[in-house]
N, C-alpha and C. Protein backbone atom coordinates (compact mmCIF):
# COMPACT_ATOMS: atom_id res chain seq x y z
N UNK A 1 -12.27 13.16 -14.39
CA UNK A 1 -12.07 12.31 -13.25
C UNK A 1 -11.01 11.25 -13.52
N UNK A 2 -10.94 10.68 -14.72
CA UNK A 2 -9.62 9.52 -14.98
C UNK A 2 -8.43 10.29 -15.21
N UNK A 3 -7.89 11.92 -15.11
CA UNK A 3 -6.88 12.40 -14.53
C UNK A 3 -6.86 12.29 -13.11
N UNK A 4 -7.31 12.31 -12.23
CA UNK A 4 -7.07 12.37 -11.07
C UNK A 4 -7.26 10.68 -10.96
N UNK A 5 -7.50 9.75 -11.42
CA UNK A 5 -6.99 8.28 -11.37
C UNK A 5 -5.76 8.35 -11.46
N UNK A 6 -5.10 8.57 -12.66
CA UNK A 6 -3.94 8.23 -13.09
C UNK A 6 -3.39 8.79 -12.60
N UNK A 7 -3.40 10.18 -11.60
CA UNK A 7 -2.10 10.58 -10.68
C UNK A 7 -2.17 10.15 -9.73
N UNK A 8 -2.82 9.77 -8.93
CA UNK A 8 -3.43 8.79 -7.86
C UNK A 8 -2.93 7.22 -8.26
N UNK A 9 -2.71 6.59 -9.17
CA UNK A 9 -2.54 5.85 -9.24
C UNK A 9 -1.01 5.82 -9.81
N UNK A 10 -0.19 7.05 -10.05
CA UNK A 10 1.12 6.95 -10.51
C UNK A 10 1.80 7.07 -9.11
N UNK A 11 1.21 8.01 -8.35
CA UNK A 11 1.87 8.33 -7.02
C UNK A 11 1.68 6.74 -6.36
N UNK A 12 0.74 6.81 -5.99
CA UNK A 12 0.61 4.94 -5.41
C UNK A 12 1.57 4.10 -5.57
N UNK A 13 1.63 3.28 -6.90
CA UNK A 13 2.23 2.74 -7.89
C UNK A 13 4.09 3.12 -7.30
N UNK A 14 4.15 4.25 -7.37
CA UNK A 14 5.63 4.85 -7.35
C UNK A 14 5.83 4.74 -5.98
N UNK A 15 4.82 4.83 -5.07
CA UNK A 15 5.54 4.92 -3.66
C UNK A 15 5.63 3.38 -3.16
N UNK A 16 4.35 2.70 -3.73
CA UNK A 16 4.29 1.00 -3.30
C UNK A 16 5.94 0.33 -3.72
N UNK A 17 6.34 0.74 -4.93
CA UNK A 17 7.38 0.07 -5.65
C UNK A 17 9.18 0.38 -4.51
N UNK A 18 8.81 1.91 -4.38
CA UNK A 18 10.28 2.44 -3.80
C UNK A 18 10.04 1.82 -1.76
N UNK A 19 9.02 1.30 -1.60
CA UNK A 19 8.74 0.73 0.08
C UNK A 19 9.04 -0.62 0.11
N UNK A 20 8.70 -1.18 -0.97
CA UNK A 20 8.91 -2.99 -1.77
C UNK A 20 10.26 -2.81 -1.58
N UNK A 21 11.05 -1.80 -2.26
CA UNK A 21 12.89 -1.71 -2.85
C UNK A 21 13.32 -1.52 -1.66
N UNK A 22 12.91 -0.35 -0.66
CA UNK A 22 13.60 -0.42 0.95
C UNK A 22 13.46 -1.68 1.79
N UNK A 23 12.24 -2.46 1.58
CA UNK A 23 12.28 -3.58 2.49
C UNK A 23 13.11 -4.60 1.81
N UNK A 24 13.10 -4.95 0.81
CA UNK A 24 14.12 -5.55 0.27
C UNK A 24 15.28 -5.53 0.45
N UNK A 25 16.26 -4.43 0.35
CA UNK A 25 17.29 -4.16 0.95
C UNK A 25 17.23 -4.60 2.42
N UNK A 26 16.34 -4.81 3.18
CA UNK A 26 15.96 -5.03 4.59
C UNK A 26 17.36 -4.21 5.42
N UNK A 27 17.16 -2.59 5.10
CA UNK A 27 17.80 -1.48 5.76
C UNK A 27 17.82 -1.68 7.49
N UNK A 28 18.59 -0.75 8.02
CA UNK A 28 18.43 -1.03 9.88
C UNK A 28 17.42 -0.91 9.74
N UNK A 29 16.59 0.72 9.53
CA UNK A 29 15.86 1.37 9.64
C UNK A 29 14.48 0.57 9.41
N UNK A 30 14.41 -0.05 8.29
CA UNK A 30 13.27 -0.76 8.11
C UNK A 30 13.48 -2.17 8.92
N UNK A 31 14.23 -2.59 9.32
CA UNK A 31 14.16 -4.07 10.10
C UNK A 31 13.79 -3.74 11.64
N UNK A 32 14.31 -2.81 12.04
CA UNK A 32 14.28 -1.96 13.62
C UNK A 32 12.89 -1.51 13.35
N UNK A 33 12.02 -1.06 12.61
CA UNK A 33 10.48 -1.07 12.66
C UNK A 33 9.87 -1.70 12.81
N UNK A 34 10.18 -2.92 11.77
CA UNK A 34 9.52 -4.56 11.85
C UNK A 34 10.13 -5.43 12.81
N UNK A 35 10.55 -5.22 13.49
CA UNK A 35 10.70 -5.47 14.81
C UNK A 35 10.27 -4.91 15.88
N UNK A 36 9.93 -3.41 15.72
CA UNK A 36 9.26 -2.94 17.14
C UNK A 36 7.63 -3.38 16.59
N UNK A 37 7.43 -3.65 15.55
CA UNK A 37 5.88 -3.33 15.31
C UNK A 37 5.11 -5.42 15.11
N UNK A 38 6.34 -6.08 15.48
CA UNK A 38 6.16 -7.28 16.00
C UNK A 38 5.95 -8.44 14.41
N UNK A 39 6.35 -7.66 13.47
CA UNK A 39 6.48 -8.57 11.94
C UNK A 39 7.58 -9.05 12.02
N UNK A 40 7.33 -10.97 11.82
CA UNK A 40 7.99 -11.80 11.87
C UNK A 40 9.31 -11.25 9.93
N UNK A 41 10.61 -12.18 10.83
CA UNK A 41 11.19 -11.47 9.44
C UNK A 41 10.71 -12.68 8.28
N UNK A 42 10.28 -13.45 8.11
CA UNK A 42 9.69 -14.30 7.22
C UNK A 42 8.46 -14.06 6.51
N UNK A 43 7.90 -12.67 7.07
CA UNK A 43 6.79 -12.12 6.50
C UNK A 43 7.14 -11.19 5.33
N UNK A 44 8.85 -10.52 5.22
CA UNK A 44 9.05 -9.54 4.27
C UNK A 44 8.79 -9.77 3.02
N UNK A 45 9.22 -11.18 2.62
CA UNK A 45 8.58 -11.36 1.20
C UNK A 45 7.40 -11.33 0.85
N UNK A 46 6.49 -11.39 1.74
CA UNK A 46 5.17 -11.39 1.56
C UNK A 46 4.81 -10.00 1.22
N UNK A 47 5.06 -9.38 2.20
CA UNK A 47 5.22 -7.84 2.21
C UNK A 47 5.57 -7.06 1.07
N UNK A 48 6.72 -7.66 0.32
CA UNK A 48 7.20 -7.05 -1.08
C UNK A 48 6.30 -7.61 -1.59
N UNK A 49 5.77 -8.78 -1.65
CA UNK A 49 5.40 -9.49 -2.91
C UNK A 49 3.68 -8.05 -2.93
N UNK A 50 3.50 -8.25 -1.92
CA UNK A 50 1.88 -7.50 -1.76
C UNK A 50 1.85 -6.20 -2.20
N UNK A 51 2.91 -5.40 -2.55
CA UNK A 51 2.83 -3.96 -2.65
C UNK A 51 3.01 -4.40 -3.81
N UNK A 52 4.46 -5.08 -4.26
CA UNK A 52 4.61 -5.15 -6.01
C UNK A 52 3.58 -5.55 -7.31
N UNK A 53 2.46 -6.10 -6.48
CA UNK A 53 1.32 -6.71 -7.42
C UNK A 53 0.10 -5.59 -6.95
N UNK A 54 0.42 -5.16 -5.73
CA UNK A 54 -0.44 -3.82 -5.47
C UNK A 54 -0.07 -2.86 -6.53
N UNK A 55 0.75 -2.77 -6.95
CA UNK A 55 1.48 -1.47 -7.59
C UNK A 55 0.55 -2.06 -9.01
N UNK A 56 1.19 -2.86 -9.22
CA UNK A 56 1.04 -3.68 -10.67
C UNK A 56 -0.77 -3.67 -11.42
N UNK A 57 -1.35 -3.94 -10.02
CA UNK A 57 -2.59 -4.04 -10.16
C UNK A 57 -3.52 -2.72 -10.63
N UNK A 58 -2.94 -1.78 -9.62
CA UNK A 58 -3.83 -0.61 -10.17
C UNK A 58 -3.52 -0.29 -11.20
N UNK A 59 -1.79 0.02 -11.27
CA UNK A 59 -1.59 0.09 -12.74
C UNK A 59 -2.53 -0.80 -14.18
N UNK A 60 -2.29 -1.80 -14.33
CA UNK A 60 -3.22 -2.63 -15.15
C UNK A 60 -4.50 -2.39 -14.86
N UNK A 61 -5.33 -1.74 -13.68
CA UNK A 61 -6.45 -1.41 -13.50
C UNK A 61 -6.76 -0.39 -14.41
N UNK A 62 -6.44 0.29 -14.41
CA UNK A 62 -6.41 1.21 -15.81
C UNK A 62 -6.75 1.17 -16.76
N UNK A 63 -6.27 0.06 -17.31
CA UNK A 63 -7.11 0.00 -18.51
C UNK A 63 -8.17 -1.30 -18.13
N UNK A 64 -7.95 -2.45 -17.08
CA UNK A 64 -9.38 -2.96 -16.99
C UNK A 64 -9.90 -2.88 -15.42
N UNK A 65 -10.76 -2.08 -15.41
CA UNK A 65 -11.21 -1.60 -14.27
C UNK A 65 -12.00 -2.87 -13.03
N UNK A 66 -12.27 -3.54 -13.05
CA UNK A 66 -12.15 -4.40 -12.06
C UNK A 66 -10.78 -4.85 -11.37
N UNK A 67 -9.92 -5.08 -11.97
CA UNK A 67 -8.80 -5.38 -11.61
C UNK A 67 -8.22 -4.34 -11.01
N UNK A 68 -8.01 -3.05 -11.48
CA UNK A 68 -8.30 -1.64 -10.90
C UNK A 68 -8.73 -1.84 -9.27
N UNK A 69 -10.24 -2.09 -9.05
CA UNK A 69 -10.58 -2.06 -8.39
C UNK A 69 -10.35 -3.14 -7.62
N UNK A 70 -10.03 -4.59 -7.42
CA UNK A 70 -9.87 -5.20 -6.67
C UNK A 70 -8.69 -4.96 -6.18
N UNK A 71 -7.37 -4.40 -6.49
CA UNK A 71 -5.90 -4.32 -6.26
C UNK A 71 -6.25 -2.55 -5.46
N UNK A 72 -7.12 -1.95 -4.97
CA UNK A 72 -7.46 -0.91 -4.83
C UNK A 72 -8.02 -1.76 -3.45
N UNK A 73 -8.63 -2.18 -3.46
CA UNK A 73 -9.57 -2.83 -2.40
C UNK A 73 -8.12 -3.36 -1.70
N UNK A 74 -7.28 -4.66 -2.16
CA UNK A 74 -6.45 -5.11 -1.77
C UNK A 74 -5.24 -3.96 -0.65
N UNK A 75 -4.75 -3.19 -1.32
CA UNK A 75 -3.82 -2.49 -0.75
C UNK A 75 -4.91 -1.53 0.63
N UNK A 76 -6.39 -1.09 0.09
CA UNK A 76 -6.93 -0.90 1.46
C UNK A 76 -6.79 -1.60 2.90
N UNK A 77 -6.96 -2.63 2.42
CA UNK A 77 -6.74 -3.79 3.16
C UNK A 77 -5.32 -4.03 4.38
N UNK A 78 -4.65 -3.95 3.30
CA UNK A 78 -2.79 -3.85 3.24
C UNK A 78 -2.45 -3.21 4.25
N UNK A 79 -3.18 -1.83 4.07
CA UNK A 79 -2.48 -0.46 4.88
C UNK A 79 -3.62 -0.48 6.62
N UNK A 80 -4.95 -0.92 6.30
CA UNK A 80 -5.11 -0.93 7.43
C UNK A 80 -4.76 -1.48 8.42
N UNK A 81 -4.07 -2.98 7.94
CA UNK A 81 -3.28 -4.08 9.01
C UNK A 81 -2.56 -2.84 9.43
N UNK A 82 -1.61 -2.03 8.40
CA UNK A 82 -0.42 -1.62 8.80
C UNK A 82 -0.80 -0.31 9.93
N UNK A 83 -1.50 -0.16 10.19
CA UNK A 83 -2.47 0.95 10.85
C UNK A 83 -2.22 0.35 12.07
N UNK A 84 -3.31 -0.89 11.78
CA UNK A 84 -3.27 -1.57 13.29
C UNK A 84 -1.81 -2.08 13.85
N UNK A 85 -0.94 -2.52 13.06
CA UNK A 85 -0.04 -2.77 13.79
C UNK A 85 0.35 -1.70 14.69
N UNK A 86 0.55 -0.71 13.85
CA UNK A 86 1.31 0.49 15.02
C UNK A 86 0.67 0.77 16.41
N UNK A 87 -0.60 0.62 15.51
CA UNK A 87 -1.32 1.37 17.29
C UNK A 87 -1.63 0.09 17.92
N UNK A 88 -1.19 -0.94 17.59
CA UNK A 88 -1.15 -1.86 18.67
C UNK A 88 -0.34 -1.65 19.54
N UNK A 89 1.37 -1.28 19.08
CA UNK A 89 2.34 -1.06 19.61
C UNK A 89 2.29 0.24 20.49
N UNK A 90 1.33 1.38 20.28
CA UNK A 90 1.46 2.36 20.37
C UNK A 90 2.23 3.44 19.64
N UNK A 91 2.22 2.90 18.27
CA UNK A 91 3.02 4.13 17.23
C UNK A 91 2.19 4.95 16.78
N UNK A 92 1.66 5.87 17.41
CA UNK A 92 0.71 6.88 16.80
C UNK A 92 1.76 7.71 15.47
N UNK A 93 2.81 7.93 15.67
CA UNK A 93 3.25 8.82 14.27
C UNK A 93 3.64 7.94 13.32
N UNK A 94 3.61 6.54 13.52
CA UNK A 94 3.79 5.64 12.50
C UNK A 94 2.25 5.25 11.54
N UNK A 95 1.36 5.44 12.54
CA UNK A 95 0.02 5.07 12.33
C UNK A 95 -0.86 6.22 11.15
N UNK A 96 0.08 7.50 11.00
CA UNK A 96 -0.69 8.35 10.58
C UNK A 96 -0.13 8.15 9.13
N UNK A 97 1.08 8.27 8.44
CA UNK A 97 1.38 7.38 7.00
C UNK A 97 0.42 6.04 6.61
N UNK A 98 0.25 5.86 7.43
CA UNK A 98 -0.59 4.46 7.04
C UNK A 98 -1.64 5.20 6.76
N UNK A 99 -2.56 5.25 7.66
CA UNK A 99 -3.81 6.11 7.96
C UNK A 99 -3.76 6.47 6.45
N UNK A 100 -2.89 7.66 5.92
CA UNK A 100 -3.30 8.33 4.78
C UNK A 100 -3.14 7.59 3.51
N UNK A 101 -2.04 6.30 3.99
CA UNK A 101 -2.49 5.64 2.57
C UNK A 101 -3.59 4.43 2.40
N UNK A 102 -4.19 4.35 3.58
CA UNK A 102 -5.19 3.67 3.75
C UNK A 102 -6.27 4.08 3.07
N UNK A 103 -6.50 5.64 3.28
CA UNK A 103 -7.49 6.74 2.65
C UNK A 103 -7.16 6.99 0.95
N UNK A 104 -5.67 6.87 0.39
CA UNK A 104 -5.65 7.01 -0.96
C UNK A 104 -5.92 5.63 -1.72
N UNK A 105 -5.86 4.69 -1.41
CA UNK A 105 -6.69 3.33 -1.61
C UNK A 105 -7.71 3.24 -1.73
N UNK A 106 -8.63 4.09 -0.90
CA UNK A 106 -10.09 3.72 -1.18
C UNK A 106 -10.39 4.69 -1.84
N UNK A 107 -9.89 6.16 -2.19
CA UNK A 107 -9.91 6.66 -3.12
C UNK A 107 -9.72 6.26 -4.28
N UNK A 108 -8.49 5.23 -4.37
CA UNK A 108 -8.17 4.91 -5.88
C UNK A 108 -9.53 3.92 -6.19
N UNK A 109 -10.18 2.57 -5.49
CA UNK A 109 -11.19 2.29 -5.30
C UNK A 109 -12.55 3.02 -6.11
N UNK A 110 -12.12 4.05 -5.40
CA UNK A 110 -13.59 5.17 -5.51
C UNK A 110 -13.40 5.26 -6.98
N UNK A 111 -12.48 5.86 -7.08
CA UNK A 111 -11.94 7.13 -8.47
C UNK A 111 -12.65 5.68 -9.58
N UNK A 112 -11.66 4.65 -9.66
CA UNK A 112 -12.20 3.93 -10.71
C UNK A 112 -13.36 2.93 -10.73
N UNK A 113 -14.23 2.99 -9.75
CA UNK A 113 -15.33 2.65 -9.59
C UNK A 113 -16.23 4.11 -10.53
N UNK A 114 -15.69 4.93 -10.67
CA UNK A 114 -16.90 5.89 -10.74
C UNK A 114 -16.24 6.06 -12.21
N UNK A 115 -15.34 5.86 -12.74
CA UNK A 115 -14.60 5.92 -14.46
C UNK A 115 -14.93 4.44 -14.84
N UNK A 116 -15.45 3.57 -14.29
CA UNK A 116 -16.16 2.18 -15.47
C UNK A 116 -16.85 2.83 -16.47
C-alpha cells in the first residue's frame, strides 16, 4: 500500500508544482479562467503559495505521516473551492479536473492514514 502512496503522491506533487509554474507565469490562458471563474488577481499568490506547500507537504508526509495527512486534507479542501467555483459559474468541464483531484486528495489522505 505505501507504493501506491508514493505514486499518488509523486503524480500530485508533480502536477501541484507544474499548475503553481503556469499561474505564475500568469499565461492568457490561465488569467482568462481566473477571470471567468471570478478570482480576484491578488489571490494568485495565494494560490501558488497553497499548491507549493501542498506539494511540499505530502511529499514530507512521507516520511512523517501526520503532516502527510494534514497537507492531504489541505489540498482536499483546495480543490473543492476549485469545484465550486466553476459550477458556480457554470463550468461543468472545468469542474470535472477538479472533481478528480479533489478525489486523489482524499485518497492520498486515505492511503497514508492507513500506512501510519
Amino acid at each position: 500500500m505505501f507504493v501506491s502512496l508514493v505514486v499518488v503522491t509523486v503524480f500530485m506533487s508533480a502536477l501541484l508544482l507544474v499548475s503553481a509554474g503556469a499561474k505564475s507565469l500568469r499565461t492568457r490562458h490561465i488569467t482568462e479562467q481566473m477571470s471567468t471563474l471570478g478570482v480576484p488577481q491578488g489571490m494568485m499568490g495565494f494560490l501558488i503559495g497553497a499548491q507549493i506547500a501542498g506539494a511540499a507537504g505530502v511529499i514530507a508526509g512521507l516520511w512523517w505521516g501526520p503532516v502527510g495527512i494534514a497537507a492531504a486534507i489541505g489540498l482536499t479542501l483546495y480543490f473543492a473551492g476549485a469545484v465550486a467555483f466553476h459550477l458556480r459559474v457554470g463550468d461543468r468541464k472545468g469542474a470535472s479536473p477538479a472533481a478528480a483531484l479533489t478525489l486523489a486528495s482524499v485518497a492520498l489522505a486515505v492511503l497514508r492514514a492507513a500506512t501510519l
